[in-house]
PDB file of N, CA and C in Angstrom:
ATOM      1  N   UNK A   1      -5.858 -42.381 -33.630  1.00  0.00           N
ATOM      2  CA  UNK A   1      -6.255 -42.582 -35.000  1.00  0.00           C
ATOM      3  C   UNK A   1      -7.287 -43.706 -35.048  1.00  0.00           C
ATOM      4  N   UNK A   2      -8.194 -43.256 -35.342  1.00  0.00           N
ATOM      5  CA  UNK A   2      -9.392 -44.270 -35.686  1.00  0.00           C
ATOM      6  C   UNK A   2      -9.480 -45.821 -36.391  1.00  0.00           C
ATOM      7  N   UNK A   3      -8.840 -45.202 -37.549  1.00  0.00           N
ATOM      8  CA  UNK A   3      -8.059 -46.427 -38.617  1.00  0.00           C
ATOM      9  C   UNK A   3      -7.489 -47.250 -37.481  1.00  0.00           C
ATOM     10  N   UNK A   4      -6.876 -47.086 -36.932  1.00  0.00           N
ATOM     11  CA  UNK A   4      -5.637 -47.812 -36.568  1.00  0.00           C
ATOM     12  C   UNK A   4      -6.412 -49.036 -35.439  1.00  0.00           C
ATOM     13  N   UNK A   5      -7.270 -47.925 -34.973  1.00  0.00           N
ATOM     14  CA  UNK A   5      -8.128 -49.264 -33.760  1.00  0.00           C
ATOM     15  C   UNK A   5      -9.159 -50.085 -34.650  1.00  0.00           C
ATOM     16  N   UNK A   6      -9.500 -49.586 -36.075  1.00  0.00           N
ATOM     17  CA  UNK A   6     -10.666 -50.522 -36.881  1.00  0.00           C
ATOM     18  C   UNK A   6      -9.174 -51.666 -37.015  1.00  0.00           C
ATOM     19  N   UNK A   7      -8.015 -51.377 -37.396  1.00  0.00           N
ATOM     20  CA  UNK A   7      -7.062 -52.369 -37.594  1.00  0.00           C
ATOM     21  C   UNK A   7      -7.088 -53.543 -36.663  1.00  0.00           C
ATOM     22  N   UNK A   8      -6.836 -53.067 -35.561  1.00  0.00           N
ATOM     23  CA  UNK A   8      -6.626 -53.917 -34.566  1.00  0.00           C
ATOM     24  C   UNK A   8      -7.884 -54.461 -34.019  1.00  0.00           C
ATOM     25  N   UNK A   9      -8.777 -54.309 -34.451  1.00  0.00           N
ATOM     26  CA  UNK A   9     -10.214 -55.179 -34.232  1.00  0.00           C
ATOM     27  C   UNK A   9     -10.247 -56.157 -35.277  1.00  0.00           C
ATOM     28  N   UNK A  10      -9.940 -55.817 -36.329  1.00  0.00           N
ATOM     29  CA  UNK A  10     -10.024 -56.807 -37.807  1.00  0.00           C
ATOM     30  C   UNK A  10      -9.064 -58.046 -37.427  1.00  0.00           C
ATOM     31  N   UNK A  11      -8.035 -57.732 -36.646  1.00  0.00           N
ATOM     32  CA  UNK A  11      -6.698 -58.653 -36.634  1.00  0.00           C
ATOM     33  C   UNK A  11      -7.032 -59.776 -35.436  1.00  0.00           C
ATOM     34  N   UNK A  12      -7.667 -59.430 -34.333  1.00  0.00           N
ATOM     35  CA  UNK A  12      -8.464 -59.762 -33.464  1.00  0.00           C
ATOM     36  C   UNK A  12      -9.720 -60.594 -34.102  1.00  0.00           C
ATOM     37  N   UNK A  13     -10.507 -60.312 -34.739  1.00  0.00           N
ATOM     38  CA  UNK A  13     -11.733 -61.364 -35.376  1.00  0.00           C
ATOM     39  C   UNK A  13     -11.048 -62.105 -35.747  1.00  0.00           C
ATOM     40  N   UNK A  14     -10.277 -61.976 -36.556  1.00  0.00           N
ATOM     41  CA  UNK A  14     -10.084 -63.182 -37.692  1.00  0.00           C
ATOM     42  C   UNK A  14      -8.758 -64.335 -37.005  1.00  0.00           C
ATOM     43  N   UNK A  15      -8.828 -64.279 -35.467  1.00  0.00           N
ATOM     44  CA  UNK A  15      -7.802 -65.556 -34.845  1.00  0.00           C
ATOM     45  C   UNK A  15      -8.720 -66.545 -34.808  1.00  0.00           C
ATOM     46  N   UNK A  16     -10.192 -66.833 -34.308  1.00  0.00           N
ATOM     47  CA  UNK A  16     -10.820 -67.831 -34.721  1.00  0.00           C
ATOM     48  C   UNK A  16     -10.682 -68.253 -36.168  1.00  0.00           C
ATOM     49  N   UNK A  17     -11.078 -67.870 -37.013  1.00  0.00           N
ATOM     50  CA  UNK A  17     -11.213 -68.090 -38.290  1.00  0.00           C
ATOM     51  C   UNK A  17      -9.414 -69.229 -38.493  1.00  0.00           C
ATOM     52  N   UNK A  18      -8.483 -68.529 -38.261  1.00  0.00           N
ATOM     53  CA  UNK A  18      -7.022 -68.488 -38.693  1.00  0.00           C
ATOM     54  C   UNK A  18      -7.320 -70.082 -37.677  1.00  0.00           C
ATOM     55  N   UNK A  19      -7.846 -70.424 -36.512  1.00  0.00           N
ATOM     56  CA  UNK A  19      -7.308 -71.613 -35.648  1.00  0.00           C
ATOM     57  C   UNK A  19      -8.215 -72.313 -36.679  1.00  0.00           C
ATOM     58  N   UNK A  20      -9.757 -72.150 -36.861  1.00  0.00           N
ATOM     59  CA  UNK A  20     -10.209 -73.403 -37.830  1.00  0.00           C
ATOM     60  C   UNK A  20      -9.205 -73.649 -38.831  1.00  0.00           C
ATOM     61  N   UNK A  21      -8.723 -72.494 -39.696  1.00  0.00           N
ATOM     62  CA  UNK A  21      -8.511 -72.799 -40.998  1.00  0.00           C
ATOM     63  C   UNK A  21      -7.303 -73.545 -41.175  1.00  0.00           C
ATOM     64  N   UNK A  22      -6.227 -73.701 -40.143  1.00  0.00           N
ATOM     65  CA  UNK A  22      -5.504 -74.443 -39.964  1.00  0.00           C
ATOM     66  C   UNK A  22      -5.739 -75.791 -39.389  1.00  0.00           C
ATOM     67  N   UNK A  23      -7.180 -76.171 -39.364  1.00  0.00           N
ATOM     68  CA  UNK A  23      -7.286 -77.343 -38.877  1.00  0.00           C
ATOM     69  C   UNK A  23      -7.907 -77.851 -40.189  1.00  0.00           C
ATOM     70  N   UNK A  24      -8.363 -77.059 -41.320  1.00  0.00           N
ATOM     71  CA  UNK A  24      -8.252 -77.839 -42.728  1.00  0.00           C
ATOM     72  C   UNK A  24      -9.556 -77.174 -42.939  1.00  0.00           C
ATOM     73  N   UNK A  25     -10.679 -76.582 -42.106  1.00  0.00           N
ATOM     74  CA  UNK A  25     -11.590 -75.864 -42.398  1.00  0.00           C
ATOM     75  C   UNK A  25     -11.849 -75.138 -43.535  1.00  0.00           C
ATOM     76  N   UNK A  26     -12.317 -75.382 -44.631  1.00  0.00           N
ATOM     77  CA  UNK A  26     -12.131 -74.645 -45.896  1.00  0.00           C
ATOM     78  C   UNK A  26     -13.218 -73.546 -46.030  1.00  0.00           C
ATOM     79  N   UNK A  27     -14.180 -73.473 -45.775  1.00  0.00           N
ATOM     80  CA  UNK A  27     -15.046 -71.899 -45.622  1.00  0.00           C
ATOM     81  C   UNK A  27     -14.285 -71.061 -44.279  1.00  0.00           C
ATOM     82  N   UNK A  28     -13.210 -71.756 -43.479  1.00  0.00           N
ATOM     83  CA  UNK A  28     -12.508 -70.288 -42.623  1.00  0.00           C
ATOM     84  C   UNK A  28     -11.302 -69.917 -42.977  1.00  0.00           C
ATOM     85  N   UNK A  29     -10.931 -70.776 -44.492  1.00  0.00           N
ATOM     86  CA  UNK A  29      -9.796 -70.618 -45.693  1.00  0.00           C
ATOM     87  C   UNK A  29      -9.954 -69.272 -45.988  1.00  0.00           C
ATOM     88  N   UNK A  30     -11.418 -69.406 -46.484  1.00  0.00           N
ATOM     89  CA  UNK A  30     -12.249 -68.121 -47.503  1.00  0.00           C
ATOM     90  C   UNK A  30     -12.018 -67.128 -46.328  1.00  0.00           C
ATOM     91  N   UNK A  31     -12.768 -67.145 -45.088  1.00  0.00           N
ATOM     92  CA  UNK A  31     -12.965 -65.431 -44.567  1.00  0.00           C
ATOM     93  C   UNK A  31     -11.804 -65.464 -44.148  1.00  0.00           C
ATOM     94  N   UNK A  32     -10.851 -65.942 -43.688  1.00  0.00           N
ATOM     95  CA  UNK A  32      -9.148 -65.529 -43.493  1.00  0.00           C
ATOM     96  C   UNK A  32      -8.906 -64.591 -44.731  1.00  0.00           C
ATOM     97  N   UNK A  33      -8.706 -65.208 -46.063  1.00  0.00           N
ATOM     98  CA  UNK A  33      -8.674 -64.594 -46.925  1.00  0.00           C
ATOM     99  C   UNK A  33      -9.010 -63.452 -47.481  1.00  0.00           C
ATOM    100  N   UNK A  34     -10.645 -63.194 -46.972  1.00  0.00           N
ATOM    101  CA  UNK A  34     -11.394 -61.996 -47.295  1.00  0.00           C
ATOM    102  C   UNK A  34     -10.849 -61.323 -46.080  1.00  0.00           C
ATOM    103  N   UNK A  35     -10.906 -61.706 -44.825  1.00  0.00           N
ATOM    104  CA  UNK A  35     -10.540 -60.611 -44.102  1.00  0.00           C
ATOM    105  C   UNK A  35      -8.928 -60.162 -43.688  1.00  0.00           C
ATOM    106  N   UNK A  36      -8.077 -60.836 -44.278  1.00  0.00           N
ATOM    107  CA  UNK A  36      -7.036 -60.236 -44.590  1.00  0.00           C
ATOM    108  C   UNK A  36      -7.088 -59.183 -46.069  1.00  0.00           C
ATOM    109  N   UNK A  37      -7.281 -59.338 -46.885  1.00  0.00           N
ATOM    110  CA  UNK A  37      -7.581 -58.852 -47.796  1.00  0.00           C
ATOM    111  C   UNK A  37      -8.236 -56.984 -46.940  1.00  0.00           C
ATOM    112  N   UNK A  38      -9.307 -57.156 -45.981  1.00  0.00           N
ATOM    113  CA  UNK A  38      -9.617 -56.057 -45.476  1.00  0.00           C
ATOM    114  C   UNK A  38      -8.537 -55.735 -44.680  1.00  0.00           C
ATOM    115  N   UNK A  39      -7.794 -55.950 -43.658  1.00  0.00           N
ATOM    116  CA  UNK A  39      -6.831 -55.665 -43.048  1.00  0.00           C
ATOM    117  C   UNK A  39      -5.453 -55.284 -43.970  1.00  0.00           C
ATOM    118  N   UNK A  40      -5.466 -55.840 -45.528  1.00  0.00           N
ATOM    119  CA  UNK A  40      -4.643 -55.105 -45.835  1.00  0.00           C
ATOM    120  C   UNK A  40      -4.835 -53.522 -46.808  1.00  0.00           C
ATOM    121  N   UNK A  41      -6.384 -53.421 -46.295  1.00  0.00           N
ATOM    122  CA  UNK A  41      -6.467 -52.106 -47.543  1.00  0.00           C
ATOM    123  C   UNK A  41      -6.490 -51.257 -46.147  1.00  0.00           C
ATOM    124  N   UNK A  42      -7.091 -51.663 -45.473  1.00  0.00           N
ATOM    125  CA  UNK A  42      -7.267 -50.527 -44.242  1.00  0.00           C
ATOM    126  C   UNK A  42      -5.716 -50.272 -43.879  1.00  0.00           C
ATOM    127  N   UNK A  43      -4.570 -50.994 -43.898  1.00  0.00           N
ATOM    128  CA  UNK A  43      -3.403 -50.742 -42.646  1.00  0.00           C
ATOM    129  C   UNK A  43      -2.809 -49.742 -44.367  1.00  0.00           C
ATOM    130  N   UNK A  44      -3.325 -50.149 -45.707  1.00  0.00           N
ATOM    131  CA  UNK A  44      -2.606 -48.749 -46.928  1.00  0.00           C
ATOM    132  C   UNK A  44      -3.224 -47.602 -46.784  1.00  0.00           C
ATOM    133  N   UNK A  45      -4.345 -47.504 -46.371  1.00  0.00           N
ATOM    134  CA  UNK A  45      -5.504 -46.019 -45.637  1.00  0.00           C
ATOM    135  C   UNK A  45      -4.603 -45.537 -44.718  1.00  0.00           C
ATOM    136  N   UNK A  46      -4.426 -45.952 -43.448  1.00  0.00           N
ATOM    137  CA  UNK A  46      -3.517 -45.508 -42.332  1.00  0.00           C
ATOM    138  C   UNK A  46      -2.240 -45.365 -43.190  1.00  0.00           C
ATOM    139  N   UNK A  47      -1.555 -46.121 -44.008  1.00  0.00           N
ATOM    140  CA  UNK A  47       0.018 -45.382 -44.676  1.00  0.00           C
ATOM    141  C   UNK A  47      -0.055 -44.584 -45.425  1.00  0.00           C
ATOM    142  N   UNK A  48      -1.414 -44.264 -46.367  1.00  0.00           N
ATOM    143  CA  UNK A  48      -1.629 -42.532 -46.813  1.00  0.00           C
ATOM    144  C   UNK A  48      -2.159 -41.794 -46.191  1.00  0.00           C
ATOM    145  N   UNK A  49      -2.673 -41.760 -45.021  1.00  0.00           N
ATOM    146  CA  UNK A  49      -3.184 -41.284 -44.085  1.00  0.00           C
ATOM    147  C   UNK A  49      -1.427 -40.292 -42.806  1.00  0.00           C
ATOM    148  N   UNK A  50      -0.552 -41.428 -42.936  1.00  0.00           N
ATOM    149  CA  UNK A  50       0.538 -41.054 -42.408  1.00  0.00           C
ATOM    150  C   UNK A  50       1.236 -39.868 -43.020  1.00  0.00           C
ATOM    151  N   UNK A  51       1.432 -40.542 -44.367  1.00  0.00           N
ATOM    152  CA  UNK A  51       1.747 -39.191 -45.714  1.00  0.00           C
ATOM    153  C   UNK A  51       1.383 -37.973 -45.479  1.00  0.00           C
ATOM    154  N   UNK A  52       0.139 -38.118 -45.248  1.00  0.00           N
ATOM    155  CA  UNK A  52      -0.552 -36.904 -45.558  1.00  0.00           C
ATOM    156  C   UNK A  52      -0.107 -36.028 -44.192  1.00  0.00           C
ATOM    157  N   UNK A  53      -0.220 -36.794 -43.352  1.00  0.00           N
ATOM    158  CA  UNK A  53       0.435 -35.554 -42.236  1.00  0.00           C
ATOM    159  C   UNK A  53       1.844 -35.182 -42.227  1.00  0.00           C
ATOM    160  N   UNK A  54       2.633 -36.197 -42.453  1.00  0.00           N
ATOM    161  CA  UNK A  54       4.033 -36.220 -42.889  1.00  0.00           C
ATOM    162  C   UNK A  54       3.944 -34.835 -43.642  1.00  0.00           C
ATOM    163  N   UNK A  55       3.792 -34.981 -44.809  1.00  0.00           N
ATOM    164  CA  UNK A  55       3.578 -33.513 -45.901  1.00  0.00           C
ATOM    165  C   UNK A  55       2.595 -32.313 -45.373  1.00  0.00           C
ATOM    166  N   UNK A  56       1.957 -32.241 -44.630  1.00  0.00           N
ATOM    167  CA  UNK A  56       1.349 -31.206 -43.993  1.00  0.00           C
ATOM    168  C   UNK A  56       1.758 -30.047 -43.594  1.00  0.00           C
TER     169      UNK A  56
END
């Protein structure tokens, strides 16, 4: 499933971001944010994506 490896690339970028932003970094606050925000619409794509074969 395609989805599923764009997932696991998104989750992968954003560990830099996640080590600044815990060091108080406030613009790697923001793209943590934005890119969780993407990691969580993509991993609801892959759970209607599941559905849909489920019901198939």
């Amino acid at each position: 499933m395609q989805e599923y490896e764009q997932l696991k690339q998104l989750v992968e970028e954003v560990d830099d971001d996640i080590k600044k932003a815990e060091g108080g970094n406030k613009a790697a606050q923001t793209r943590v944010r934005k890119q969780m925000q993407d990691v969580k619409n993509l991993a609801q794509d892959i759970r209607k994506k599941c559905l849909e074969l489920r019901d198939a």
